[in-house]
PDB file of N, CA and C in Angstrom:
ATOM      1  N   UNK A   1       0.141  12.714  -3.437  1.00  0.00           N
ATOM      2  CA  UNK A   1       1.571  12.474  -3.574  1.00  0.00           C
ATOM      3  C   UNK A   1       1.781  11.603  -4.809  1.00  0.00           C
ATOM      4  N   UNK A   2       2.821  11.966  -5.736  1.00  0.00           N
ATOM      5  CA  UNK A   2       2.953  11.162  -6.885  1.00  0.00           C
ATOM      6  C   UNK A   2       4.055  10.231  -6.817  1.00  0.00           C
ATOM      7  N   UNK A   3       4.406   9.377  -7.779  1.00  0.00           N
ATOM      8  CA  UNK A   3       5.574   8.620  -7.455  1.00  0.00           C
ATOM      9  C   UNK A   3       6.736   9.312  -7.535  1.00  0.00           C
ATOM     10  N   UNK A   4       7.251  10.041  -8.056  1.00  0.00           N
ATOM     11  CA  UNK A   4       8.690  10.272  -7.507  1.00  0.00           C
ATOM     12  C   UNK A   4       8.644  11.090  -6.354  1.00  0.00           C
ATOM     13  N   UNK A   5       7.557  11.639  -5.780  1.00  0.00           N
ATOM     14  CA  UNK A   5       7.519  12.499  -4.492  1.00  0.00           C
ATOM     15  C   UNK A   5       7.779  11.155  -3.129  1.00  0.00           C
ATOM     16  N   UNK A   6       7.189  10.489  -3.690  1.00  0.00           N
ATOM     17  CA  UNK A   6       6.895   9.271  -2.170  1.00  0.00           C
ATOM     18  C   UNK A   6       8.597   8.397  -2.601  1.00  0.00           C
ATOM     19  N   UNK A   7       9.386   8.515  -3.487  1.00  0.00           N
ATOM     20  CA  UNK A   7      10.675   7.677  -3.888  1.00  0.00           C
ATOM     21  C   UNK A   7      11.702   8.613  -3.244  1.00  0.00           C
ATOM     22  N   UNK A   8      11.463   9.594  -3.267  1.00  0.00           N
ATOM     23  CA  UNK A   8      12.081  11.204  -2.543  1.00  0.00           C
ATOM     24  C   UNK A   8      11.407  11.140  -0.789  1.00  0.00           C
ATOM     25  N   UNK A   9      10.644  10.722  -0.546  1.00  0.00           N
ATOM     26  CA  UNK A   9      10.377  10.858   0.911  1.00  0.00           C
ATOM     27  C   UNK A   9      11.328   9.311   1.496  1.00  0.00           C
ATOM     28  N   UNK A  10      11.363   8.577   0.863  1.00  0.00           N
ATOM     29  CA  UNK A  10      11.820   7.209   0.839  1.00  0.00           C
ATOM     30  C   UNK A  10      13.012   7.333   0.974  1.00  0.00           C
ATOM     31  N   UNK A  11      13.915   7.997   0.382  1.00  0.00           N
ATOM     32  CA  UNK A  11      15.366   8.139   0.495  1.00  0.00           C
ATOM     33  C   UNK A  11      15.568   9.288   1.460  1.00  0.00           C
ATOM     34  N   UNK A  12      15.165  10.431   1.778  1.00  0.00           N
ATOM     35  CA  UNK A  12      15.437  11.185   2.778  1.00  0.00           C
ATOM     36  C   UNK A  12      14.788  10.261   4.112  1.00  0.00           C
ATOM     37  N   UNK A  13      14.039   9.794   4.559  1.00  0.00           N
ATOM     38  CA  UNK A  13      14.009   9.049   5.232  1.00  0.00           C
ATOM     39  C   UNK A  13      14.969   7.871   6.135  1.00  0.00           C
ATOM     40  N   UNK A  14      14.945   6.809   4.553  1.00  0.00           N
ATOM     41  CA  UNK A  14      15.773   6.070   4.963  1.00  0.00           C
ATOM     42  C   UNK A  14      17.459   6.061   4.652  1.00  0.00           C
ATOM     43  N   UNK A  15      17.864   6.967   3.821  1.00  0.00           N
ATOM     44  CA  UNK A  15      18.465   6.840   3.422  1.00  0.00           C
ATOM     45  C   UNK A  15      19.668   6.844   1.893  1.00  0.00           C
ATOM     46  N   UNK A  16      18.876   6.107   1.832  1.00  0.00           N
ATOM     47  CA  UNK A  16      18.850   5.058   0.263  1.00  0.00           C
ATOM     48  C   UNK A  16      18.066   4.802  -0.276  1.00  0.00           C
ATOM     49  N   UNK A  17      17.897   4.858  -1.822  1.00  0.00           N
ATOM     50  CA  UNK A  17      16.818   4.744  -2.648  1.00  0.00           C
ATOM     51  C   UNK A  17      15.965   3.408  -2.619  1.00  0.00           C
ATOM     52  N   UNK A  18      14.514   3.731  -2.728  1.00  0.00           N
ATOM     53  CA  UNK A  18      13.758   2.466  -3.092  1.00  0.00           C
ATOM     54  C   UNK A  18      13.899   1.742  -4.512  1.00  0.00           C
ATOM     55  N   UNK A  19      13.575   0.196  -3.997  1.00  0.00           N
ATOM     56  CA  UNK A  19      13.428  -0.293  -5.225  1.00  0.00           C
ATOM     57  C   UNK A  19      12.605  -0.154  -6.389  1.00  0.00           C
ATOM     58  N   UNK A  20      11.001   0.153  -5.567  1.00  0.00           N
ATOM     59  CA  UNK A  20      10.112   0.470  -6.465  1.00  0.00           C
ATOM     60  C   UNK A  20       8.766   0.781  -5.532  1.00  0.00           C
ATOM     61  N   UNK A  21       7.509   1.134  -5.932  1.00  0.00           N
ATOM     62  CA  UNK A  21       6.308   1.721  -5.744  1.00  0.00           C
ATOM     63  C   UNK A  21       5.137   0.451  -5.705  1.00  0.00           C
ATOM     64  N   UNK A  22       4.451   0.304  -5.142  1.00  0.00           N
ATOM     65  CA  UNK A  22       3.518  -0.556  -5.570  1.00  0.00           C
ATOM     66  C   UNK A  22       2.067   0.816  -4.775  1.00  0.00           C
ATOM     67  N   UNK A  23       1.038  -0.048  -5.377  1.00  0.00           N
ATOM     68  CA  UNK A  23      -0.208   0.930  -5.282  1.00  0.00           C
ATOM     69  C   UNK A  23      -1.215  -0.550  -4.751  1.00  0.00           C
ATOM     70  N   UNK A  24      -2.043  -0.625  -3.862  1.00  0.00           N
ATOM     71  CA  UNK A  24      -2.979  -1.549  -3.341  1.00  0.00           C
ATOM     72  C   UNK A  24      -4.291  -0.152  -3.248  1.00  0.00           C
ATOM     73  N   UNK A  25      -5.528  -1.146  -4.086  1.00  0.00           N
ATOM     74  CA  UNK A  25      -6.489  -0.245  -3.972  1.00  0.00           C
ATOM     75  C   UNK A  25      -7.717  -0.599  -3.213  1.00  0.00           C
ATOM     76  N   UNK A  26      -8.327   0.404  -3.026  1.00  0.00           N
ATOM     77  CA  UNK A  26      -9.625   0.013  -1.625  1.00  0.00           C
ATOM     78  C   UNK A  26     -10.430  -0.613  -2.254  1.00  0.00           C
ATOM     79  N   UNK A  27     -11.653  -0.849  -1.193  1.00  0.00           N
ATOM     80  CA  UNK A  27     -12.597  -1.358  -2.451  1.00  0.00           C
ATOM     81  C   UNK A  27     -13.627  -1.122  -1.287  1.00  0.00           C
ATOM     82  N   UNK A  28     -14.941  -0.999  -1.963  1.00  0.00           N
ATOM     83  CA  UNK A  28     -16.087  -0.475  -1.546  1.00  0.00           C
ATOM     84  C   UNK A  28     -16.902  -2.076  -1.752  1.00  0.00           C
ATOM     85  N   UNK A  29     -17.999  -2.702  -0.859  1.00  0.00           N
ATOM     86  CA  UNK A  29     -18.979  -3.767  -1.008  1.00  0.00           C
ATOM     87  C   UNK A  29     -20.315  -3.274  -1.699  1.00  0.00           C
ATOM     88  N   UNK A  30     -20.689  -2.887  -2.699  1.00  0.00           N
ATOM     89  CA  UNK A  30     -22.370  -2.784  -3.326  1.00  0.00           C
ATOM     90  C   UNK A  30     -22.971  -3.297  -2.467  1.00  0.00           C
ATOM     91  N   UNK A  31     -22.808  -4.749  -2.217  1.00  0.00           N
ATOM     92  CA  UNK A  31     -23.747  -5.836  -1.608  1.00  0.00           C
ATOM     93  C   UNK A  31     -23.156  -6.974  -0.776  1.00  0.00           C
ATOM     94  N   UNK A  32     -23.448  -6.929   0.483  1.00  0.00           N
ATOM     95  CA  UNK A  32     -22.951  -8.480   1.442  1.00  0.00           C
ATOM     96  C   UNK A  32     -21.949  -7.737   2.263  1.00  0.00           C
ATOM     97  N   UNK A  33     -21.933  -6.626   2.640  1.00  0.00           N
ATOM     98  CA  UNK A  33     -20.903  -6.019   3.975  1.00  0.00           C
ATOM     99  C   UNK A  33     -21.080  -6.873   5.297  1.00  0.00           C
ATOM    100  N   UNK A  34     -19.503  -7.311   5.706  1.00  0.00           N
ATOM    101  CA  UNK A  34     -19.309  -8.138   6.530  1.00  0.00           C
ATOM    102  C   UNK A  34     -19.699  -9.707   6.362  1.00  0.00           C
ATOM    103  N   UNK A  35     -19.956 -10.072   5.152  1.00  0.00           N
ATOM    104  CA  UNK A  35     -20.188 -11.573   5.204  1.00  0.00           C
ATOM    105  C   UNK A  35     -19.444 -12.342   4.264  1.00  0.00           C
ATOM    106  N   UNK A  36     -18.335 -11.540   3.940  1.00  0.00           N
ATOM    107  CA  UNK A  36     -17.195 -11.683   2.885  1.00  0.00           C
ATOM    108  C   UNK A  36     -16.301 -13.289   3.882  1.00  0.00           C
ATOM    109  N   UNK A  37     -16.295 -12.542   4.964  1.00  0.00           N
ATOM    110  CA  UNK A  37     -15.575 -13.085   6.085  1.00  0.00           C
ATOM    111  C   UNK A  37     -16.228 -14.344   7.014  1.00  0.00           C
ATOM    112  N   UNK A  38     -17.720 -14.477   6.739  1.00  0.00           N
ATOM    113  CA  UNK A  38     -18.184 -15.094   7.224  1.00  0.00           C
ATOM    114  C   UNK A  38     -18.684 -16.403   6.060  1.00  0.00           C
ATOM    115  N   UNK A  39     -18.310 -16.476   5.005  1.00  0.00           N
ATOM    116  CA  UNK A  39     -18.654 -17.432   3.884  1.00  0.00           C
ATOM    117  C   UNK A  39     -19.710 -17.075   2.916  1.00  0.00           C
ATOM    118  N   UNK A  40     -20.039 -16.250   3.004  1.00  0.00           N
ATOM    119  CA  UNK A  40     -21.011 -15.494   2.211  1.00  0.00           C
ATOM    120  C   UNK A  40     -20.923 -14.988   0.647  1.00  0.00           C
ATOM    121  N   UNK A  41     -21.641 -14.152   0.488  1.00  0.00           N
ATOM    122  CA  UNK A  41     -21.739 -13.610  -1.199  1.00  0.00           C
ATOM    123  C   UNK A  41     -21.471 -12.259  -1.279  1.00  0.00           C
ATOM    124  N   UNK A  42     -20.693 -11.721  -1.986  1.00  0.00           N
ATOM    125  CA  UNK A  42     -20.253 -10.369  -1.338  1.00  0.00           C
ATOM    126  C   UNK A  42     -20.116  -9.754  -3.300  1.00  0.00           C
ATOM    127  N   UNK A  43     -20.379  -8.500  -3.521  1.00  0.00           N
ATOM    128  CA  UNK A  43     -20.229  -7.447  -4.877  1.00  0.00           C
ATOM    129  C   UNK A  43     -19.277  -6.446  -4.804  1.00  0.00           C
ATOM    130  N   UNK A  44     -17.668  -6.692  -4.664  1.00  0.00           N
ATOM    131  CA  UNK A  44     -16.884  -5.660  -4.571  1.00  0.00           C
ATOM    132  C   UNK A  44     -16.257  -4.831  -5.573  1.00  0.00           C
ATOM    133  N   UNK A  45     -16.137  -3.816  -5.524  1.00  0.00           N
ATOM    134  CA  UNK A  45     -15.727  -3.205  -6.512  1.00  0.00           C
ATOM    135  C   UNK A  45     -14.510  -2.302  -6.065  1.00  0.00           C
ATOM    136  N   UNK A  46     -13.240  -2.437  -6.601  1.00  0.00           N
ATOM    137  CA  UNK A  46     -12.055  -1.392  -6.792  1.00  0.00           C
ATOM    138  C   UNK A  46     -12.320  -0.080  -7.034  1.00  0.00           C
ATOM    139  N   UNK A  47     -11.696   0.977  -5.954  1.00  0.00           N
ATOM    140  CA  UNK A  47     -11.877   2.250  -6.139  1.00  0.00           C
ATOM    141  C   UNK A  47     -10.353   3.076  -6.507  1.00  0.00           C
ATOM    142  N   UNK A  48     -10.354   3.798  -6.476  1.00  0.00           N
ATOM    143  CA  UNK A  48      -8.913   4.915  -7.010  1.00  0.00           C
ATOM    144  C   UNK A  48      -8.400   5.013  -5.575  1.00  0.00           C
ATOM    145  N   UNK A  49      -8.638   5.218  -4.279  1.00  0.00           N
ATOM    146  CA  UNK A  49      -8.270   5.671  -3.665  1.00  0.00           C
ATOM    147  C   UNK A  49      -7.769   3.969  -2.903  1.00  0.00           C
ATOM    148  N   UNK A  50      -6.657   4.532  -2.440  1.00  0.00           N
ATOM    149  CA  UNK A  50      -6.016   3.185  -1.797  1.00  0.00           C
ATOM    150  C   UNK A  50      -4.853   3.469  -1.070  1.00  0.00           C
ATOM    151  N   UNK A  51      -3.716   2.453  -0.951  1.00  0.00           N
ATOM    152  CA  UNK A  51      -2.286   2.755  -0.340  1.00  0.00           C
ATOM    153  C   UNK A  51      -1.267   2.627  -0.581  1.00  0.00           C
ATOM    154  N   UNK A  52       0.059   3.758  -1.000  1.00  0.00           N
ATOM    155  CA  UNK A  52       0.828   3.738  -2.193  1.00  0.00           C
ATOM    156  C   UNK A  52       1.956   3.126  -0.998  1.00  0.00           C
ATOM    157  N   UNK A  53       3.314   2.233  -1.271  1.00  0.00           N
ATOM    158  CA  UNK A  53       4.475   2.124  -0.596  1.00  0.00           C
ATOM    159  C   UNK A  53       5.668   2.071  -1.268  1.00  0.00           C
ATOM    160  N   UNK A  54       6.362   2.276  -0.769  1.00  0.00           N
ATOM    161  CA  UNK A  54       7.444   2.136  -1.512  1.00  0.00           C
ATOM    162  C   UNK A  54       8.519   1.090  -0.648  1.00  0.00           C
ATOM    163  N   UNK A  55       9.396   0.069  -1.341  1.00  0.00           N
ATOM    164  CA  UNK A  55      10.371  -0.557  -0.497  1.00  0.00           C
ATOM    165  C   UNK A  55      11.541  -0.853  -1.340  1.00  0.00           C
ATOM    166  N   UNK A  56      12.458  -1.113   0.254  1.00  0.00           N
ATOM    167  CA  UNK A  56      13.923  -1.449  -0.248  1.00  0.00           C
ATOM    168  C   UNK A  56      14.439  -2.548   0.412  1.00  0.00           C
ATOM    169  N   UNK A  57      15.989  -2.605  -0.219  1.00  0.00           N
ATOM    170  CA  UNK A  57      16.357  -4.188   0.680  1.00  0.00           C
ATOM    171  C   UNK A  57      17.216  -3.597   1.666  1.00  0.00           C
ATOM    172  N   UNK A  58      17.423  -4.371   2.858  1.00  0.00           N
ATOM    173  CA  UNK A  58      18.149  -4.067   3.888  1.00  0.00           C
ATOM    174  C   UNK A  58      19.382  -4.789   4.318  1.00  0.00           C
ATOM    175  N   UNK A  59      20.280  -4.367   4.528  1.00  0.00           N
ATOM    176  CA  UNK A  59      21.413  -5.284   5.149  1.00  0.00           C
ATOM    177  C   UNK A  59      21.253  -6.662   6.120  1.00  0.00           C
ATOM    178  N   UNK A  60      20.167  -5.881   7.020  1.00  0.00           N
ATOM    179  CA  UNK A  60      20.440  -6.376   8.490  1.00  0.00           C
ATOM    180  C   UNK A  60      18.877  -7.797   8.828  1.00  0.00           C
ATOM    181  N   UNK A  61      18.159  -7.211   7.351  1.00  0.00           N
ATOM    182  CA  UNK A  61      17.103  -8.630   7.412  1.00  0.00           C
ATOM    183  C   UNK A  61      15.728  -7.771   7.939  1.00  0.00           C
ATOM    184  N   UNK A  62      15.972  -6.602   8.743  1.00  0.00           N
ATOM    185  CA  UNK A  62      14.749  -5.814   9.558  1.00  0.00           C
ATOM    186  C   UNK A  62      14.060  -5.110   8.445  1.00  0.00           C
ATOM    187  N   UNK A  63      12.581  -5.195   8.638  1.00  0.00           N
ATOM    188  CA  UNK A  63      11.529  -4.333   8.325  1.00  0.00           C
ATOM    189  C   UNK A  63      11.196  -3.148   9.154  1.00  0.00           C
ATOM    190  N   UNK A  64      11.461  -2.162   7.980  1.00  0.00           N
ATOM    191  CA  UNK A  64      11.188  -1.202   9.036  1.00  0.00           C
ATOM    192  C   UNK A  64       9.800  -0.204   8.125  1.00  0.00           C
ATOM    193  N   UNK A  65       9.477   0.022   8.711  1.00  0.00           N
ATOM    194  CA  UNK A  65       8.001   1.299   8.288  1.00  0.00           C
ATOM    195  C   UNK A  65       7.792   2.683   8.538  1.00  0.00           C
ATOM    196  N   UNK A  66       7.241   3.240   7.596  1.00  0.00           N
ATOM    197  CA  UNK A  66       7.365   5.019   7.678  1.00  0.00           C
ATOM    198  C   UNK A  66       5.813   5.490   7.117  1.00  0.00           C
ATOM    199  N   UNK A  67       5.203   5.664   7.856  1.00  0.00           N
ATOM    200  CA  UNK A  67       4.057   6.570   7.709  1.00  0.00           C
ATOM    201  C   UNK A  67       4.213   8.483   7.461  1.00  0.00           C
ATOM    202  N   UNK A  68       3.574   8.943   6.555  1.00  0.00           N
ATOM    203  CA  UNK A  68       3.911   9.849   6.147  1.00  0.00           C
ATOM    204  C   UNK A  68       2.464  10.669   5.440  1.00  0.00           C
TER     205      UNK A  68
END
């Protein structure tokens, strides 16, 4: 899905257009899985694949969410 496809699912959805797109990307551990969390030494690296959203402002103060 590209960005104006997911800005188009966003407004048929909710409504009304989003403000904008943001992209958060995964990340894979080389070295130290699970000890990121435990105080440890960890080798992460950013991958392409991740989770695109899109948001807007609301009248009423509520967050609301749409999986798609």
């Amino acid at each position: 899905m590209n960005k104006e496809e997911l800005l188009k699912e966003y407004e048929t959805t909710f409504g009304e257009k989003g403000k904008d797109v943001f992209f958060s990307p995964g990340r894979i551990n080389v070295i130290g899985e699970h000890t990121d969390y435990n105080g440890g030494h960890v080798f992460p690296a950013a991958i392409s694949l991740g989770v695109y959203g899109v948001y807007g402002p609301r009248e009423d103060k509520k967050v609301c969410l749409f999986s798609g």
